[in-house]
C-alpha atoms as a PDB file:
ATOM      1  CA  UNK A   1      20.692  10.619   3.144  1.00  0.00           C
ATOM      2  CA  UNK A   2      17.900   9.142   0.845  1.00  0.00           C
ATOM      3  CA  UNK A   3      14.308  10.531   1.401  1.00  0.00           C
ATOM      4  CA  UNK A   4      13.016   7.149   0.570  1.00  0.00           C
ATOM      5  CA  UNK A   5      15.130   3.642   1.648  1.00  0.00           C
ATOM      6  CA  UNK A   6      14.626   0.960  -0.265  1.00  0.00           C
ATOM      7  CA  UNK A   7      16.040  -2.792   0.334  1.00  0.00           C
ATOM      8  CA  UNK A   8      15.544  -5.990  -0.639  1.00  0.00           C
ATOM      9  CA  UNK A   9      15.620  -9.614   1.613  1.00  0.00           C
ATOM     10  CA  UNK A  10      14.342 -12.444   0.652  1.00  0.00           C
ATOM     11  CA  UNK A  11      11.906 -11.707  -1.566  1.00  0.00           C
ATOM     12  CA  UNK A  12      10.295  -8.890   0.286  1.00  0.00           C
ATOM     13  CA  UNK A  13      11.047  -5.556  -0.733  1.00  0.00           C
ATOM     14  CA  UNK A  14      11.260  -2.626   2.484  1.00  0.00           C
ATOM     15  CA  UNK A  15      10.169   0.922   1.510  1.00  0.00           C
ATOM     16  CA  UNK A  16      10.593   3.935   4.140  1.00  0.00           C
ATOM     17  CA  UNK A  17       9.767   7.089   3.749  1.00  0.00           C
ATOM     18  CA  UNK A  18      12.698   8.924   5.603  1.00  0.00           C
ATOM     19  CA  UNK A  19      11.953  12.030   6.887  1.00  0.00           C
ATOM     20  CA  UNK A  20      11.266  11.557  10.126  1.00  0.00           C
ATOM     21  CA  UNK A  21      12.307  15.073  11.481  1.00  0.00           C
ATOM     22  CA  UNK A  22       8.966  16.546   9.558  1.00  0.00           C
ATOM     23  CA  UNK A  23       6.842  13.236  10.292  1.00  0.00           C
ATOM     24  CA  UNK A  24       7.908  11.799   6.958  1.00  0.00           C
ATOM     25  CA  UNK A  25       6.319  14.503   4.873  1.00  0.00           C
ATOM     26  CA  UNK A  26       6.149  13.897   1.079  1.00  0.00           C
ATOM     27  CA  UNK A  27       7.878  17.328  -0.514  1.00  0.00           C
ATOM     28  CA  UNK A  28       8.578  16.763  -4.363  1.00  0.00           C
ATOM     29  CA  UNK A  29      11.829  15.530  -3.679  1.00  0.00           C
ATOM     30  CA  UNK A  30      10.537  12.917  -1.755  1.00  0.00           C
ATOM     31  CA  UNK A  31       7.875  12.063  -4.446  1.00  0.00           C
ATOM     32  CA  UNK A  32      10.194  11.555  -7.040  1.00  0.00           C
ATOM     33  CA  UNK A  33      12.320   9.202  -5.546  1.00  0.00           C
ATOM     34  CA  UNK A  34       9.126   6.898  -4.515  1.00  0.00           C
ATOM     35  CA  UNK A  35       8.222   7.201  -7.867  1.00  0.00           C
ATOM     36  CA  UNK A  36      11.212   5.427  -9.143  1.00  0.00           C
ATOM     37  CA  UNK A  37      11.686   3.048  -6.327  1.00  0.00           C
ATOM     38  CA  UNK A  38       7.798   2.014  -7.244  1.00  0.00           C
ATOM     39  CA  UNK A  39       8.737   1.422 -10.840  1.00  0.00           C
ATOM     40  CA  UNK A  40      11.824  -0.419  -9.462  1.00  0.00           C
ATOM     41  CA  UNK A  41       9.772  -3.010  -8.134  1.00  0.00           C
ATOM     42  CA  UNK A  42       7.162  -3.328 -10.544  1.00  0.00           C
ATOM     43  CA  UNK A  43       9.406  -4.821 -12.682  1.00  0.00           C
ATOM     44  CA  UNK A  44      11.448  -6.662 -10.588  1.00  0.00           C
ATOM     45  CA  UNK A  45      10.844 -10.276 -10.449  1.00  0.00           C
ATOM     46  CA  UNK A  46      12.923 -10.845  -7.125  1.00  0.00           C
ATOM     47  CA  UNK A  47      10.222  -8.665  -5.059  1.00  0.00           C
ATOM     48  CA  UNK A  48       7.024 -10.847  -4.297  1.00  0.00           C
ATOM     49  CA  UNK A  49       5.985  -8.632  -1.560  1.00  0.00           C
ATOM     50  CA  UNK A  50       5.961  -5.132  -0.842  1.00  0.00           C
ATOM     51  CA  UNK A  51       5.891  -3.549   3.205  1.00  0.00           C
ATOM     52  CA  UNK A  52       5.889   0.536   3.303  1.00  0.00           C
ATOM     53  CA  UNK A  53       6.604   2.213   6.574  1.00  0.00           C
ATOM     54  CA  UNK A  54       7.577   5.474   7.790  1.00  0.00           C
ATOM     55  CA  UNK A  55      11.328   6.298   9.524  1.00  0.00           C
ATOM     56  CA  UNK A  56      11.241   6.818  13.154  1.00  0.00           C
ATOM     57  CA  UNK A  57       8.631   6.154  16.116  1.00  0.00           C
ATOM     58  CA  UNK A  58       6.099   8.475  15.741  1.00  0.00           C
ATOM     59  CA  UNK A  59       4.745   8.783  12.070  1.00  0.00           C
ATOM     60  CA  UNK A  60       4.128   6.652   8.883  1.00  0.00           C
ATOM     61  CA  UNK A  61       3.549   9.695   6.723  1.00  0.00           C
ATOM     62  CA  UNK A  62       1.644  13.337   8.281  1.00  0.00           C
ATOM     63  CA  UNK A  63       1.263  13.850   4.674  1.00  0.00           C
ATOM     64  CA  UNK A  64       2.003  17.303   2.120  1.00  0.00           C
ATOM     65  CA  UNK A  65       4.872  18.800   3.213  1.00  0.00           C
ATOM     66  CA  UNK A  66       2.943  22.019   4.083  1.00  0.00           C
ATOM     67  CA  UNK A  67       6.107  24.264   4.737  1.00  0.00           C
ATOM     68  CA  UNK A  68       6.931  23.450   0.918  1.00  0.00           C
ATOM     69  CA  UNK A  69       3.480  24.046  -0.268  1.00  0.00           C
ATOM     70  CA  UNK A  70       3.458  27.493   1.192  1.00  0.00           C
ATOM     71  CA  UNK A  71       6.391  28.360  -0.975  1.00  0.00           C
ATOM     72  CA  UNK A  72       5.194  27.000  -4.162  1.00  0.00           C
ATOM     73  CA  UNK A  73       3.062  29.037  -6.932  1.00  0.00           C
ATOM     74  CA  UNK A  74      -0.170  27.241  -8.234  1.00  0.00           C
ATOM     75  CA  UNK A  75       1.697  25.592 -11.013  1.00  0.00           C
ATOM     76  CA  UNK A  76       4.213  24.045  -8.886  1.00  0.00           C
ATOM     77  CA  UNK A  77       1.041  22.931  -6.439  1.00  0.00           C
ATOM     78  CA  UNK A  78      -0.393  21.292  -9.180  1.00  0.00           C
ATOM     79  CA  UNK A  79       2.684  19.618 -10.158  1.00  0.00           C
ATOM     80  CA  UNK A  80       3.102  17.822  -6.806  1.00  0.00           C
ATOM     81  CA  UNK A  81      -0.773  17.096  -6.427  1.00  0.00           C
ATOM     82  CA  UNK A  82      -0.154  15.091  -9.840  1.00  0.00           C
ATOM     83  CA  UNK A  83       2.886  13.536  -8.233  1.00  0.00           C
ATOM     84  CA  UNK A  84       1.386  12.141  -4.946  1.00  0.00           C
ATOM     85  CA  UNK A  85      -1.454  10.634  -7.517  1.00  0.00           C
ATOM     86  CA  UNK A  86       0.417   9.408  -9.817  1.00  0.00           C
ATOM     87  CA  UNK A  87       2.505   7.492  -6.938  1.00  0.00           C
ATOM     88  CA  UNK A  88      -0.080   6.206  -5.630  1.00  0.00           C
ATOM     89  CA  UNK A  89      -1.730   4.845  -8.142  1.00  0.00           C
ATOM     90  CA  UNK A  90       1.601   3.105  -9.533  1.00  0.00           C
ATOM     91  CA  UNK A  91       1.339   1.760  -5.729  1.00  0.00           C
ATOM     92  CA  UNK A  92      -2.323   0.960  -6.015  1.00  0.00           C
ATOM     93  CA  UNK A  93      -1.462  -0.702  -9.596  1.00  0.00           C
ATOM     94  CA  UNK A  94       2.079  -2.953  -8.448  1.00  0.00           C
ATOM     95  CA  UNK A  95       0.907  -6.534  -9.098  1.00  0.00           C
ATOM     96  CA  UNK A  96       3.389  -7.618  -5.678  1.00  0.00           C
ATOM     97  CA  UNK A  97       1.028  -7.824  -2.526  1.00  0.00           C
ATOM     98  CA  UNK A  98       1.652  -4.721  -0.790  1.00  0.00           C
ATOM     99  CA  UNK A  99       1.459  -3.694   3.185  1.00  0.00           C
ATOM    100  CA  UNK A 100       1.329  -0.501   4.794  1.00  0.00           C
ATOM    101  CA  UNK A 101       3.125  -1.056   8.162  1.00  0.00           C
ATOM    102  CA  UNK A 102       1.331   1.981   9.807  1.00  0.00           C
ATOM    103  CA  UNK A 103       3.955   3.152  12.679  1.00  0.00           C
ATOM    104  CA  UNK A 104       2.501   6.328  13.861  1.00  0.00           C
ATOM    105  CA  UNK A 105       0.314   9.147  12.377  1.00  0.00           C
ATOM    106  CA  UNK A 106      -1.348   8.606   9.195  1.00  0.00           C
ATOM    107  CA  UNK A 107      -2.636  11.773   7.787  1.00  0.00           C
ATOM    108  CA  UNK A 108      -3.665  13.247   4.305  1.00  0.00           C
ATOM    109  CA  UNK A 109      -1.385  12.185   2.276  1.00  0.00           C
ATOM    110  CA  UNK A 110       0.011   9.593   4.493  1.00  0.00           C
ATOM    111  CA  UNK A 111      -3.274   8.008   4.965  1.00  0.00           C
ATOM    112  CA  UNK A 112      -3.560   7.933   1.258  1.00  0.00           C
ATOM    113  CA  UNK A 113      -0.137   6.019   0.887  1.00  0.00           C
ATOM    114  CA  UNK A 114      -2.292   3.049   3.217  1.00  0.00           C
ATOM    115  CA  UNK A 115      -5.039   3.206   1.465  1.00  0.00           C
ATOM    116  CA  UNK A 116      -3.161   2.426  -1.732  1.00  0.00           C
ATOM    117  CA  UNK A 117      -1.378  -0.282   0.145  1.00  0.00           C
ATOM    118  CA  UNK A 118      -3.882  -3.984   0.182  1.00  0.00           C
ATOM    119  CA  UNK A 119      -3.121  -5.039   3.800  1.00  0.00           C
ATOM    120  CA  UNK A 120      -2.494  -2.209   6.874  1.00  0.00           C
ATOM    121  CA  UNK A 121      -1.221  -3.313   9.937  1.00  0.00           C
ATOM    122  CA  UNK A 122      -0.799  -0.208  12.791  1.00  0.00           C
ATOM    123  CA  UNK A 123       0.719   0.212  16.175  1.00  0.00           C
ATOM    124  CA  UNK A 124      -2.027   0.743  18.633  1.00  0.00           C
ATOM    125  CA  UNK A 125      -1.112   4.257  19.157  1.00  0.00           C
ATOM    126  CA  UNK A 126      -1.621   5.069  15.698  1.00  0.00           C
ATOM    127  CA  UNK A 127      -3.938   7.534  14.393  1.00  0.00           C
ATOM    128  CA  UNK A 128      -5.029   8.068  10.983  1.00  0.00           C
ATOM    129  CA  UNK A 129      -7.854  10.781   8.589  1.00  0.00           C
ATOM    130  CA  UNK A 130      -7.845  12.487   5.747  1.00  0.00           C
ATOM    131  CA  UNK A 131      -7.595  15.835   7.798  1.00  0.00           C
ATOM    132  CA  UNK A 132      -7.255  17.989   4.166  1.00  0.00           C
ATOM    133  CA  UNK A 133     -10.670  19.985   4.343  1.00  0.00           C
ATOM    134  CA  UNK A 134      -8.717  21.563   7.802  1.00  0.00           C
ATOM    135  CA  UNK A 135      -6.551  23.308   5.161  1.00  0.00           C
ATOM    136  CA  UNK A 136      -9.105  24.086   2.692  1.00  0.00           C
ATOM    137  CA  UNK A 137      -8.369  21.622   0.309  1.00  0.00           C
ATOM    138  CA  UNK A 138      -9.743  18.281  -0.336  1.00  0.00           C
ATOM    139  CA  UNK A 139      -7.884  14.224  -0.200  1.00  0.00           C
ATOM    140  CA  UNK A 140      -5.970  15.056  -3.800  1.00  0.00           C
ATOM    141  CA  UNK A 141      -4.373  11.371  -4.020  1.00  0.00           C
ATOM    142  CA  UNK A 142      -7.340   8.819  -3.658  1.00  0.00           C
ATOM    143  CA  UNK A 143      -8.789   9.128  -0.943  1.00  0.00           C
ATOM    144  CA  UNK A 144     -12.112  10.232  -1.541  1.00  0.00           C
ATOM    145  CA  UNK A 145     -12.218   7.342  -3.920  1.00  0.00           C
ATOM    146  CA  UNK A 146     -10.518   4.280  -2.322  1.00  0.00           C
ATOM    147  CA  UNK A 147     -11.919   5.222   1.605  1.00  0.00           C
ATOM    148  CA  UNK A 148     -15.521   5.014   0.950  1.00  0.00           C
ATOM    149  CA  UNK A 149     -14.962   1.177  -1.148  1.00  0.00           C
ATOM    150  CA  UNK A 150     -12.919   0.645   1.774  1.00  0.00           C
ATOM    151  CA  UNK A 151     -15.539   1.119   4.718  1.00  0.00           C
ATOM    152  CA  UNK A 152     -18.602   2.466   3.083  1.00  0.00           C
ATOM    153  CA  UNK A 153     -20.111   5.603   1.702  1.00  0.00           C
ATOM    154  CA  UNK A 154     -21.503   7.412   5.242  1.00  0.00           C
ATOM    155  CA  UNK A 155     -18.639   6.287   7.297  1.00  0.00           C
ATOM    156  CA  UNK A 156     -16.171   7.796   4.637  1.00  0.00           C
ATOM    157  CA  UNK A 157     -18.663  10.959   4.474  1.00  0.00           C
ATOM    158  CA  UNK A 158     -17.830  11.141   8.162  1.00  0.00           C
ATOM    159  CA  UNK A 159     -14.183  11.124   8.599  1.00  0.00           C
ATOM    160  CA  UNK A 160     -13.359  12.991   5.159  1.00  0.00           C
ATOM    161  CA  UNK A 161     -16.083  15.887   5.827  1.00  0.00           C
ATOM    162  CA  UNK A 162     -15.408  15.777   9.625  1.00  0.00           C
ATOM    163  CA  UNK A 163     -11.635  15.682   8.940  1.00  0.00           C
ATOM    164  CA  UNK A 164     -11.759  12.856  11.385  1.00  0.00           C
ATOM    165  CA  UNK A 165      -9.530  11.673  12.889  1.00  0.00           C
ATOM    166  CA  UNK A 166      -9.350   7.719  14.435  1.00  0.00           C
ATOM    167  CA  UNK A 167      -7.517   5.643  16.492  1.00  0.00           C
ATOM    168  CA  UNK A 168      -5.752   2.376  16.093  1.00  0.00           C
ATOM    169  CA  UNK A 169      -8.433   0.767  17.458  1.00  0.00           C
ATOM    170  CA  UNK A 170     -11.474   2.967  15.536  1.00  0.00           C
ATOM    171  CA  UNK A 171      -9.676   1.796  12.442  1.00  0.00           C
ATOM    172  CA  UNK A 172      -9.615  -1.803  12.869  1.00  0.00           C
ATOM    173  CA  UNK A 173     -12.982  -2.053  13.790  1.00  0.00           C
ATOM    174  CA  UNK A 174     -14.085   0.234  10.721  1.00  0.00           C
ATOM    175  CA  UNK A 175     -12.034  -2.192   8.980  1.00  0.00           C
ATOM    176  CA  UNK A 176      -9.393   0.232   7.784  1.00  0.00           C
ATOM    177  CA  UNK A 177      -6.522  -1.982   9.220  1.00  0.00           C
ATOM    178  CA  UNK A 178      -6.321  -5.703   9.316  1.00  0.00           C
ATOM    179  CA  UNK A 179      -4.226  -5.650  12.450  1.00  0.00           C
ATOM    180  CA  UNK A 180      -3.275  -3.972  15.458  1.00  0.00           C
ATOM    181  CA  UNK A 181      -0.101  -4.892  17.486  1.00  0.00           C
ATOM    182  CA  UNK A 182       2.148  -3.662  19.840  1.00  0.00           C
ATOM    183  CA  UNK A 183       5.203  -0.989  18.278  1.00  0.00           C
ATOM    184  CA  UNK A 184       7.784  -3.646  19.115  1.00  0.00           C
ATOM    185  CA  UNK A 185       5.758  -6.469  16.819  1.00  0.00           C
ATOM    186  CA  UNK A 186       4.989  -4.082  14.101  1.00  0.00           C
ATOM    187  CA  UNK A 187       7.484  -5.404  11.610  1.00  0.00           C
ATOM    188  CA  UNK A 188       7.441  -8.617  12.670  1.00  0.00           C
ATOM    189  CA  UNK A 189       4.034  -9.010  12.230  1.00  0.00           C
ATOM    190  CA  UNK A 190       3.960  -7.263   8.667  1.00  0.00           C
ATOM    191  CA  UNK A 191       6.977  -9.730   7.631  1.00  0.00           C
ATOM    192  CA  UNK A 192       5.149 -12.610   8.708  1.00  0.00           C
ATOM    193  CA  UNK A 193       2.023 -11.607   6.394  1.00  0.00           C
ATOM    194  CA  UNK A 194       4.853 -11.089   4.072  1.00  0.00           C
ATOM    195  CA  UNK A 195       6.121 -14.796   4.626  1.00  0.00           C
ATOM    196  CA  UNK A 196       2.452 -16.509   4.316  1.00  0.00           C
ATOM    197  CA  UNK A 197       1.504 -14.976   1.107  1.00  0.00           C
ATOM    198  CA  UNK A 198       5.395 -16.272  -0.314  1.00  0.00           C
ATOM    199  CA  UNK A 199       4.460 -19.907   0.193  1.00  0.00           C
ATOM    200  CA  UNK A 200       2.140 -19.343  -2.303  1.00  0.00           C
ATOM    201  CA  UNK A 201       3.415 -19.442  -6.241  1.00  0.00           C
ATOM    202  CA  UNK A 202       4.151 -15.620  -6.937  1.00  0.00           C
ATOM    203  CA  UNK A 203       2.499 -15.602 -10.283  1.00  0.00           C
ATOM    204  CA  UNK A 204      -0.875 -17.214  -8.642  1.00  0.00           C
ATOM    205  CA  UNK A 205      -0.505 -14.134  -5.882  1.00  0.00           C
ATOM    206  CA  UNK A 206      -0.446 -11.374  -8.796  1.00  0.00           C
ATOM    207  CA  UNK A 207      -3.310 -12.818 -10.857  1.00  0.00           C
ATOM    208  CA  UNK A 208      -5.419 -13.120  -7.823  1.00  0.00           C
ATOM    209  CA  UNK A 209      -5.218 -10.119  -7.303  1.00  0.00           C
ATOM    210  CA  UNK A 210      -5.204  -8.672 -10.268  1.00  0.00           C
ATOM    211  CA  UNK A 211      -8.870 -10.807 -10.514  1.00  0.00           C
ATOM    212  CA  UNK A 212     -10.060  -9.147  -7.216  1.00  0.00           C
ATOM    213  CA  UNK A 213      -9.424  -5.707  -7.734  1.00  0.00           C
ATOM    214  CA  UNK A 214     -10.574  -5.730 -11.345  1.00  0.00           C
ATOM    215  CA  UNK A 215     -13.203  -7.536 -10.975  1.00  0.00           C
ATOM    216  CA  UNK A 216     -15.140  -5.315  -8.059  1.00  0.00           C
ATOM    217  CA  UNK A 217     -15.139  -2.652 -11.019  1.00  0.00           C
ATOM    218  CA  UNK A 218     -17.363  -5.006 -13.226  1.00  0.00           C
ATOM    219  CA  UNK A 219     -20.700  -6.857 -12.664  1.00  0.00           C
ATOM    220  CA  UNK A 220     -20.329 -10.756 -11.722  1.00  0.00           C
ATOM    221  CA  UNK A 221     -20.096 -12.100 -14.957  1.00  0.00           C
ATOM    222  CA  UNK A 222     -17.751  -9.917 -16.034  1.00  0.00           C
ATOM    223  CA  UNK A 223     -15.600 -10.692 -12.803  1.00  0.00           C
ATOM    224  CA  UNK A 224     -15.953 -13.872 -13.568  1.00  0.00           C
ATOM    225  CA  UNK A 225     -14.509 -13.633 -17.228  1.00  0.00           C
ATOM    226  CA  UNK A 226     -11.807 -11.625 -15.757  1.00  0.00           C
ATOM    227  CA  UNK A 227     -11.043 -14.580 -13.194  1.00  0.00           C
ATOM    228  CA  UNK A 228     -10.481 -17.074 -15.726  1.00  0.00           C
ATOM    229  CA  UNK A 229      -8.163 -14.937 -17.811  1.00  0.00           C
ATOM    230  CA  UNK A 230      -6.212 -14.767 -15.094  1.00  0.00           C
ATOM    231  CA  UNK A 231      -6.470 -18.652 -14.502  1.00  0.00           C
ATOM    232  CA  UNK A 232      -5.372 -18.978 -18.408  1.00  0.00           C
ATOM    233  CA  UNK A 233      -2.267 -17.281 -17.369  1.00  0.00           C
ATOM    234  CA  UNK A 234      -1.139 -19.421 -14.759  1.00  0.00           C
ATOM    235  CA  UNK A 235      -1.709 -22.615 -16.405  1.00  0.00           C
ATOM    236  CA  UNK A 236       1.695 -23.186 -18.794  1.00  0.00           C
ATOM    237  CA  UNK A 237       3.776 -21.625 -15.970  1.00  0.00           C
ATOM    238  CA  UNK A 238       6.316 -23.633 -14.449  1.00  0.00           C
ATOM    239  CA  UNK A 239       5.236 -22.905 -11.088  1.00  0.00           C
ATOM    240  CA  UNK A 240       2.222 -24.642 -11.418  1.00  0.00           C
ATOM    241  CA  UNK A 241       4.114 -27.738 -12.442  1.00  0.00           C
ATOM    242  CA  UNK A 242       6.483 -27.504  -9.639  1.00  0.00           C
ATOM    243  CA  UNK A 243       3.428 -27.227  -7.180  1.00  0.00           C
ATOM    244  CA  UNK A 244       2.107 -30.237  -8.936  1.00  0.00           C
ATOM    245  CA  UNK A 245       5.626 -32.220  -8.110  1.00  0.00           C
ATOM    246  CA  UNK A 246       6.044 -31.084  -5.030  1.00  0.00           C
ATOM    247  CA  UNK A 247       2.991 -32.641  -3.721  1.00  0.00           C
ATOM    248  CA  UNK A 248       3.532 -35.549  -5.237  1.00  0.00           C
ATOM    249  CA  UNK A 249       6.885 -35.912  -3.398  1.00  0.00           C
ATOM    250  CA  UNK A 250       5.810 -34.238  -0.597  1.00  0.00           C
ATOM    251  CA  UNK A 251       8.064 -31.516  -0.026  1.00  0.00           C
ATOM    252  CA  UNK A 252       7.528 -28.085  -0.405  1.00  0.00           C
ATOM    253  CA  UNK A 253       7.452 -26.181  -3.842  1.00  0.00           C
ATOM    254  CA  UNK A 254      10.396 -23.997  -5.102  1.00  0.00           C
ATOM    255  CA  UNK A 255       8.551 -21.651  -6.964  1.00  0.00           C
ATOM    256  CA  UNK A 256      10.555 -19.439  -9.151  1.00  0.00           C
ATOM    257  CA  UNK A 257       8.294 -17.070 -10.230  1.00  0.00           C
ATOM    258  CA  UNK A 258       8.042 -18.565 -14.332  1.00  0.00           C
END
């Protein structure tokens, strides 16, 4: 059995991490074959959104694999410390929409994997930190970078240097998650994010944003030179065209992604 599921339907691509019997640890293994499935989709015109979850009912990811740490020598640590990074900045960098269907614990590593993802929904019995200064070690895959843009500079302080940990609840009103629903909506409510953002013309969804998260590393005018780049891009697509049509007749576009 795969340690990462992949499947596509209707435009929206599933990704599980499938461990469940260690809380859907990342070992290398693991790490490798989310590294292709990311670069599987980043190229793949058929996937317009992207939902990540974890196998099972009571974790999305608990992070490292620490059973395989303890085995590895320091060269072998630093090769897997490269590979959650590297991961998750391919999943920080797909140009799909991407949500983090948070089913259960979200720890180190795992909380990392959400933080890479733009929209994280939870169960309310989730719970989620980056609990890595517990083990003498510090968030090695974004974290200390993407939490504090995320909520702020002393709240981050607090839950990385605390290795806090919060609930469901804590986390949406921190504004970690964006939604918090019963375990038997969870999907359901992820897929119907998913199914709002594909009315929109695909294109128009990656160069928005594209425009957003490159332009919150610039000052305005920069941002705003980025923005219409972006707008240039869109404007010979067929898409565009097709929204214009389908207006006109009113019906709803077929966008085809060109």
């Amino acid at each position: 059995m795969s340690t990462v599921l992949y499947e596509i339907d209707e435009h929206i691509a599933y990704v599980t991490i499938n461990r469940p019997e260690v809380l859907n640890c990342f070992n290398y293994e693991t790490l490798v074959k989310l590294k292709e499935v990311v670069s599987d989709i980043h190229a793949n015109k058929q996937v317009r959104v992207v939902i990540f979850t974890g196998a099972g009912d009571k974790a999305f990811s608990a992070g490292a694999d620490l059973k395989e740490r303890k085995t590895l020598t320091e060269v072998e640590v630093r090769r897997n410390v490269k590979a959650i990074r590297d991961v998750f900045n391919d999943i920080a960098a797909l140009p799909q929409p991407t949500i983090a269907a948070m089913n259960g614990y979200a720890f180190g590593g795992g909380f990392e994997l959400a933080l890479a993802c733009d929209f994280r929904i939870a169960v309310s019995e989730a719970e989620m930190g980056l609990t890595e200064l517990k083990w003498a070690i510090i968030p090695g895959a974004g974290g200390t970078q993407r939490l504090p843009r995320l909520i702020g500079l002393s709240k981050a302080l607090e839950m990385i240097l605390m290795s806090k940990k919060v609930s469901a609840s804590e986390g949406l009103e921190l504004g970690i998650l964006n939604k918090v629903v019963p375990r038997e909506q969870l999907m359901d409510a992820c897929r119907e994010l998913a199914i709002e953002m594909l009315k929109n013309g695909p294109l128009a969804l990656q160069q928005a944003k594209f425009a957003i998260y490159k332009g919150l590393e610039v000052d305005l005018q920069t941002g705003i030179l980025i923005e219409s780049k972006c707008y240039e891009v869109i404007i010979p697509t067929k898409d565009r065209i097709e929204a214009l049509e389908a207006f006109a007749q009113k019906r709803p576009p077929r966008f085809t992604g060109e």
